[in-house]
Protein backbone atom coordinates (compact mmCIF):
# COMPACT_ATOMS: atom_id res chain seq x y z
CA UNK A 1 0.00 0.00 0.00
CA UNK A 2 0.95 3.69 -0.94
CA UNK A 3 0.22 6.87 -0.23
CA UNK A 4 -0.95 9.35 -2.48
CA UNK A 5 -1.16 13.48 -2.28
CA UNK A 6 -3.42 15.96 -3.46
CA UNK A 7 -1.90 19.24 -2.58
CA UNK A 8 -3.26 22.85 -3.60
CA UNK A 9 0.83 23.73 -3.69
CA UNK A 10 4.47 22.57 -5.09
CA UNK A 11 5.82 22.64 -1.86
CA UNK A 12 3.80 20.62 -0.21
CA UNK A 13 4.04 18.47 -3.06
CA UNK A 14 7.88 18.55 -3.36
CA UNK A 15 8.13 18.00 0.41
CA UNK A 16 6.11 14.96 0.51
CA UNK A 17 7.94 13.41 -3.14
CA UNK A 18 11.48 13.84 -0.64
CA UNK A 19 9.73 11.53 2.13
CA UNK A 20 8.62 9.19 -1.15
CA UNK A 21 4.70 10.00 -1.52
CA UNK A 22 3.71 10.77 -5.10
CA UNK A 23 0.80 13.48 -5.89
CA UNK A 24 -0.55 15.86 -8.01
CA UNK A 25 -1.19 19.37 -7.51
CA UNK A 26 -4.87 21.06 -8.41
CA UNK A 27 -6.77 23.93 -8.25
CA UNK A 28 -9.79 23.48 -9.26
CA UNK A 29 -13.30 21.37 -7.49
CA UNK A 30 -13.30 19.22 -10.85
CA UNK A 31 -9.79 18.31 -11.12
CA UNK A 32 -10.01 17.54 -7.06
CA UNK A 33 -12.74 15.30 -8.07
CA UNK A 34 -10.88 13.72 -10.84
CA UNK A 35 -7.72 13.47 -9.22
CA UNK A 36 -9.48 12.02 -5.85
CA UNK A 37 -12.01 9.35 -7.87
CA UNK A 38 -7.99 8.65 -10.08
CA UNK A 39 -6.21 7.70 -6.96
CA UNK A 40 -9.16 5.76 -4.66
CA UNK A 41 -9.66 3.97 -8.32
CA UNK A 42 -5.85 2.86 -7.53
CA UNK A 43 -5.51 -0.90 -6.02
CA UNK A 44 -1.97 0.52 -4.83
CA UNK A 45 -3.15 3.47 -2.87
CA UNK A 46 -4.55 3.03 0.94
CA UNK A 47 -3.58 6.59 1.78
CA UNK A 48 -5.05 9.33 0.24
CA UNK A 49 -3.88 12.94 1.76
CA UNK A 50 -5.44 16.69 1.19
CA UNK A 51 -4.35 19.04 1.96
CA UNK A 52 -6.86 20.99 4.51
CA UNK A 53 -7.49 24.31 2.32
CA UNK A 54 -9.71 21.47 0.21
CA UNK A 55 -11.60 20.72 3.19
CA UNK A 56 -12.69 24.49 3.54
CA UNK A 57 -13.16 25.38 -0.31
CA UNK A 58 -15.45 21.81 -0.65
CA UNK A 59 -16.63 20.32 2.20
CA UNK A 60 -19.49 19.03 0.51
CA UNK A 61 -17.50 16.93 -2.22
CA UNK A 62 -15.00 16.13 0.77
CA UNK A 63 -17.88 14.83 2.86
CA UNK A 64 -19.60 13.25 0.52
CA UNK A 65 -16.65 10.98 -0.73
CA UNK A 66 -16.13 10.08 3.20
CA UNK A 67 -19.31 8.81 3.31
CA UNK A 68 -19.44 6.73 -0.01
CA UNK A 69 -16.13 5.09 0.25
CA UNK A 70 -14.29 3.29 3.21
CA UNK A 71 -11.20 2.58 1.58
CA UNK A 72 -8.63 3.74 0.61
CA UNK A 73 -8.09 6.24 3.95
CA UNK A 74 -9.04 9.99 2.78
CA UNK A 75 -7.12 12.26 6.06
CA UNK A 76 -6.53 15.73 5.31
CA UNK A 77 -3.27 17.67 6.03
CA UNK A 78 -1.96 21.07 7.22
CA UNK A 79 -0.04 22.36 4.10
CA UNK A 80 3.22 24.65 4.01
CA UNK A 81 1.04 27.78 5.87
CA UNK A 82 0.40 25.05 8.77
CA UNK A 83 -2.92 24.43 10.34
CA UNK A 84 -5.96 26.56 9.84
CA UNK A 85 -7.30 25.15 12.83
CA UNK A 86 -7.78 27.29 16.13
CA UNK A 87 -5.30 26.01 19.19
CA UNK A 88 -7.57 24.09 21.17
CA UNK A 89 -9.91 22.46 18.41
CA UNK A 90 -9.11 18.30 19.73
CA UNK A 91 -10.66 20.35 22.92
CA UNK A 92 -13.13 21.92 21.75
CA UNK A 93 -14.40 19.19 19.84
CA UNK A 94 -14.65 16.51 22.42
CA UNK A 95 -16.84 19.38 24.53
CA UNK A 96 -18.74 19.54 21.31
CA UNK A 97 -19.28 15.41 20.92
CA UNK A 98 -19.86 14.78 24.80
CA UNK A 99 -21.33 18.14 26.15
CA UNK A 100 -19.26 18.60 28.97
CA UNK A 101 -16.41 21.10 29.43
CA UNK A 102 -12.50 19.89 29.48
């Protein structure tokens, strides 16, 4: 099993080709949906990684390929500009799923 990238930048992209994971690079919602329906049509791949600014341009198409597919593993990724996520989100999340406060 491999891992495969679909990164809205080179440098993620040439970062991840140095630690071995091949990818492509995209801009737009159709070529994510090509390039995501290319590699989880892929017997080889049982990673797929996104980078996160996909997650908050297309939730819906991210979402909705969660849900249809178990395999191969879709996990998005902080790109070059890091994590758009605030400090405490694990924290504020687990309030969120169990209603109590941490």
């Amino acid at each position: 099993m491999k891992m495969f990238l679909i990164s809205d930048n080179v440098d993620t992209l040439t970062g991840m080709r140095l630690s071995g994971v091949d990818g492509v690079v995209v801009h737009e919602r159709d070529e994510l949906r090509k390039a995501i329906e290319d590699a989880m049509n892929d017997a080889d791949v049982g990673i797929v990684l996104l980078t996160e600014k996909f997650g908050r341009e297309f939730p819906d198409l991210i979402d909705e390929i969660k849900l249809e597919r178990t395999t191969p593993l879709l996990i998005e990724i902080p790109d070059r500009h890091g994590t758009g996520r605030k400090k405490d989100f694990i924290t504020s999340y687990v309030n969120e799923a169990i209603g109590l406060k941490l």
